[in-house]
C-alpha atoms as a PDB file:
ATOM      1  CA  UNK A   1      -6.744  -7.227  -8.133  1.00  0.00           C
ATOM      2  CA  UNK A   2      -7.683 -10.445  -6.639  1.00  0.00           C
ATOM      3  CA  UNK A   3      -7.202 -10.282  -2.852  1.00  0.00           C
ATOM      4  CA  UNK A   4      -5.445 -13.616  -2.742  1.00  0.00           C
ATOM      5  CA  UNK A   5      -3.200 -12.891  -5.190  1.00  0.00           C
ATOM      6  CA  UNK A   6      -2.276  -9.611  -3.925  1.00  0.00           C
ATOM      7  CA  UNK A   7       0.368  -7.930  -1.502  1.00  0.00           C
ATOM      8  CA  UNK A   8       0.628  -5.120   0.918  1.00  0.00           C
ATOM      9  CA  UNK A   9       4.395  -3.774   0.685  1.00  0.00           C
ATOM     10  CA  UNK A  10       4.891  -0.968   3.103  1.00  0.00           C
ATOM     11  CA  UNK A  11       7.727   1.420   4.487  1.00  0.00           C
ATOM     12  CA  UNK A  12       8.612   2.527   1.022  1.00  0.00           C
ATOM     13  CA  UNK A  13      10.635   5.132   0.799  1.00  0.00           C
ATOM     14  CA  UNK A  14       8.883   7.946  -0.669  1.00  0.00           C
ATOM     15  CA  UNK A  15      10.860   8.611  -3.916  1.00  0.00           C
ATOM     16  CA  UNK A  16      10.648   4.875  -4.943  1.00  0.00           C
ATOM     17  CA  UNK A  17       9.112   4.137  -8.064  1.00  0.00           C
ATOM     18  CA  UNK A  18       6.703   1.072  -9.569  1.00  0.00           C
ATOM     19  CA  UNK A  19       9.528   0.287 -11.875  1.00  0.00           C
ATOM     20  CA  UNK A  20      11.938   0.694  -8.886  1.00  0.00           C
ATOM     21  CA  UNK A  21       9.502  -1.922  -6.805  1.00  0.00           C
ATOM     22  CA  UNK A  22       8.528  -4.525  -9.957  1.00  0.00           C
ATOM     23  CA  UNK A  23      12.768  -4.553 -10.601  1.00  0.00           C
ATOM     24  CA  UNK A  24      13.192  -5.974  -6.982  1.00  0.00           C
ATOM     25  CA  UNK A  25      10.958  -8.365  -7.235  1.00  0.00           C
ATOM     26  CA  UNK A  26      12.564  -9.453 -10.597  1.00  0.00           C
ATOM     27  CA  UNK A  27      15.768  -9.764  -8.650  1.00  0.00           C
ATOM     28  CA  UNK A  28      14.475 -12.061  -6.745  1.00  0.00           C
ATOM     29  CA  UNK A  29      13.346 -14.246  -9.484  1.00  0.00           C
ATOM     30  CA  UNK A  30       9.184 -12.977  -8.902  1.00  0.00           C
ATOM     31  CA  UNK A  31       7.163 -11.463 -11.739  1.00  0.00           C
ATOM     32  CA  UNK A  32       3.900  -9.466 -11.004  1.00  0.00           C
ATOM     33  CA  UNK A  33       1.187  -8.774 -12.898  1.00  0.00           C
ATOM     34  CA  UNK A  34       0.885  -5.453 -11.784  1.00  0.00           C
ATOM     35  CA  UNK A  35       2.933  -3.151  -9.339  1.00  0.00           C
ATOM     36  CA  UNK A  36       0.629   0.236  -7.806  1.00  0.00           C
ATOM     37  CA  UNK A  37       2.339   2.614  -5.498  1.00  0.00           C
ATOM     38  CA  UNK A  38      -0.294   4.508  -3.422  1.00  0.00           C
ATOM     39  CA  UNK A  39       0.003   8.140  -3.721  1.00  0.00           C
ATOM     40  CA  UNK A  40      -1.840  11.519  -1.802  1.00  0.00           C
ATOM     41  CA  UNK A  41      -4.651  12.812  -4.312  1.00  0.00           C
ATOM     42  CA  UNK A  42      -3.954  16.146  -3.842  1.00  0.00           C
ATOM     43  CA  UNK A  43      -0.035  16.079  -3.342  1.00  0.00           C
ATOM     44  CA  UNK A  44       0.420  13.375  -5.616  1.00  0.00           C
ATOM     45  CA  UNK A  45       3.153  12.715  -3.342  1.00  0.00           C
ATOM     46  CA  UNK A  46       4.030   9.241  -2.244  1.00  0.00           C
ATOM     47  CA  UNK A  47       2.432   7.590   0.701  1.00  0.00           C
ATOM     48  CA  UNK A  48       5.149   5.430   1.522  1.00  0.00           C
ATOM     49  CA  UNK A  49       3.224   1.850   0.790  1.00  0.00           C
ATOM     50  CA  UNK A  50       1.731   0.169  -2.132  1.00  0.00           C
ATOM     51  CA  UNK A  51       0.470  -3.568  -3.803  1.00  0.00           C
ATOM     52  CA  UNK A  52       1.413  -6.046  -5.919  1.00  0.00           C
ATOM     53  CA  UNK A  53      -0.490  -8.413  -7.878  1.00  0.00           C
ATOM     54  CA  UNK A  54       0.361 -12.218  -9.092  1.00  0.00           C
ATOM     55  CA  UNK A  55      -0.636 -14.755 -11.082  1.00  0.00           C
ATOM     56  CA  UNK A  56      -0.353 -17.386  -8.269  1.00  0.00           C
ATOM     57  CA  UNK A  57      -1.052 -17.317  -4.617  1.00  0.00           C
ATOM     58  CA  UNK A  58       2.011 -19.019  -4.519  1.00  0.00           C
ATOM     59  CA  UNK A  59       4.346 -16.357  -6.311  1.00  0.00           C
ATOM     60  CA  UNK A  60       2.719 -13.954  -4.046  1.00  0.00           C
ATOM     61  CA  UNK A  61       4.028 -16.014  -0.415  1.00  0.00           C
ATOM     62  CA  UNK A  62       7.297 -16.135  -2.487  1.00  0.00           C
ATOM     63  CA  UNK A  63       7.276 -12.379  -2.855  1.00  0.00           C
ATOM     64  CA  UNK A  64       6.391 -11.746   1.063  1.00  0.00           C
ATOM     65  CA  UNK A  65       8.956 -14.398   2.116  1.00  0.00           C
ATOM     66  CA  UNK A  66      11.450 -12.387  -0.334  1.00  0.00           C
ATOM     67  CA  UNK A  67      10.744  -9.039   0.612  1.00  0.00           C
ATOM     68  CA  UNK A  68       9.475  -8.701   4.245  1.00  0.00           C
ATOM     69  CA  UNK A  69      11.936  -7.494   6.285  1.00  0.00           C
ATOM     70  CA  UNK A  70      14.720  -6.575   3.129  1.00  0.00           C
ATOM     71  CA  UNK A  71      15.785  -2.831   3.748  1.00  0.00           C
ATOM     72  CA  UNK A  72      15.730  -0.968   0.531  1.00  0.00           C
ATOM     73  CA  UNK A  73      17.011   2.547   0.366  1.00  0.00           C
ATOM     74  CA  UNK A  74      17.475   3.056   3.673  1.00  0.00           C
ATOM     75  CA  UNK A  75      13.918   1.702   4.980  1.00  0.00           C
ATOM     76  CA  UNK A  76      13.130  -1.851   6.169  1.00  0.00           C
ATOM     77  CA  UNK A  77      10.147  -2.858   3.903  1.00  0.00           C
ATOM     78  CA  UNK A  78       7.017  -4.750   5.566  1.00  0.00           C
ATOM     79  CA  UNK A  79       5.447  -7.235   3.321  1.00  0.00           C
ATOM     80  CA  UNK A  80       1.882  -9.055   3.752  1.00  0.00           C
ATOM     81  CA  UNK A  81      -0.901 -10.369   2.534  1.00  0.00           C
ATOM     82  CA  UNK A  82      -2.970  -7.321   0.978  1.00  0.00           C
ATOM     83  CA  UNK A  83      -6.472  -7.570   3.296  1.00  0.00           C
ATOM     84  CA  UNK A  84      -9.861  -5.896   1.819  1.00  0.00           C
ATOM     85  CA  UNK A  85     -10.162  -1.995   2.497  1.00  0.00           C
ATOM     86  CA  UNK A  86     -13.005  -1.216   5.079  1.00  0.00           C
ATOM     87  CA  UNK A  87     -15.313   1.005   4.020  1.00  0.00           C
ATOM     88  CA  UNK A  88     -14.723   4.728   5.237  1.00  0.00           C
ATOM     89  CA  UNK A  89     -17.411   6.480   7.305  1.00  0.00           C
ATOM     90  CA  UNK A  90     -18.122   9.639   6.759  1.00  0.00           C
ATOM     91  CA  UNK A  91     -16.597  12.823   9.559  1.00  0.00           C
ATOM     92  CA  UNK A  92     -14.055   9.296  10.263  1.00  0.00           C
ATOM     93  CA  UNK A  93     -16.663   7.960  12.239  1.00  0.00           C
ATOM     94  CA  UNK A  94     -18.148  11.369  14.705  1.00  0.00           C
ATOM     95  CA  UNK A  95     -22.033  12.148  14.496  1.00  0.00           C
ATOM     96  CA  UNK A  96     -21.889  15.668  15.149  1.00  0.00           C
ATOM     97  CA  UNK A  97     -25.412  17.942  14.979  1.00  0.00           C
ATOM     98  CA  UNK A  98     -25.667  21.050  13.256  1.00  0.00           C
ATOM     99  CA  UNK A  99     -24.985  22.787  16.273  1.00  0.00           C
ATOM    100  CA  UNK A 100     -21.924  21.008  17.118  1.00  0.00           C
ATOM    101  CA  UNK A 101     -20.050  21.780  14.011  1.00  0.00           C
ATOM    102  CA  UNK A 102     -20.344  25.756  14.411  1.00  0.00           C
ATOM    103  CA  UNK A 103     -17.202  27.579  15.604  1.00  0.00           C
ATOM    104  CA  UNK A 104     -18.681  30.971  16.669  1.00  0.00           C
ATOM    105  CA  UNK A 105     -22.256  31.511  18.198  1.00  0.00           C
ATOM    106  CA  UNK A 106     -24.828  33.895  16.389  1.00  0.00           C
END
């Protein structure tokens, strides 16, 4: 997905669907490319956010300016620009020795 072309939508409610998400936007007169709920990798549960993806920079604002703030099932929705995910470090950022990661002593 190209970054300027794509949105974060967050505050989902966990039980919504793609279909559920790329149907609003159709309501509002918006088509995306592509609609991808994030979900947990082991859970496969929901994480409650996910992106959308348009042809035009332009039908993307329109989708933000649609959307932000709109409360759908119960949960107000939070719309923006997507931005570019940061790399993850490793232990979430703690250098820890050997020594430092033990629980008991020998």
């Amino acid at each position: 997905m190209e970054e300027e072309k794509k949105i974060y939508i967050g505050n989902l409610d966990f039980g919504i669907t793609e279909n559920e998400v790329q149907q609003l936007l159709i309501e509002k007169g918006i088509s995306a490319k592509e609609v991808k709920i994030i979900s947990d990798k082991f859970s496969g549960r929901s994480k409650g956010f996910g992106f959308a993806e348009f042809e035009t920079e332009e039908q993307a604002q329109k989708a933000i300016d649609a959307l932000n703030g709109q409360e759908v099932k119960g949960r107000t929705l939070r719309v923006s620009k997507a931005q570019k995910m940061r790399p993850r470090r490793e232990n979430f950022g703690r250098e820890r020795s050997h020594s430092e990661g033990r629980r008991f002593s020998r």
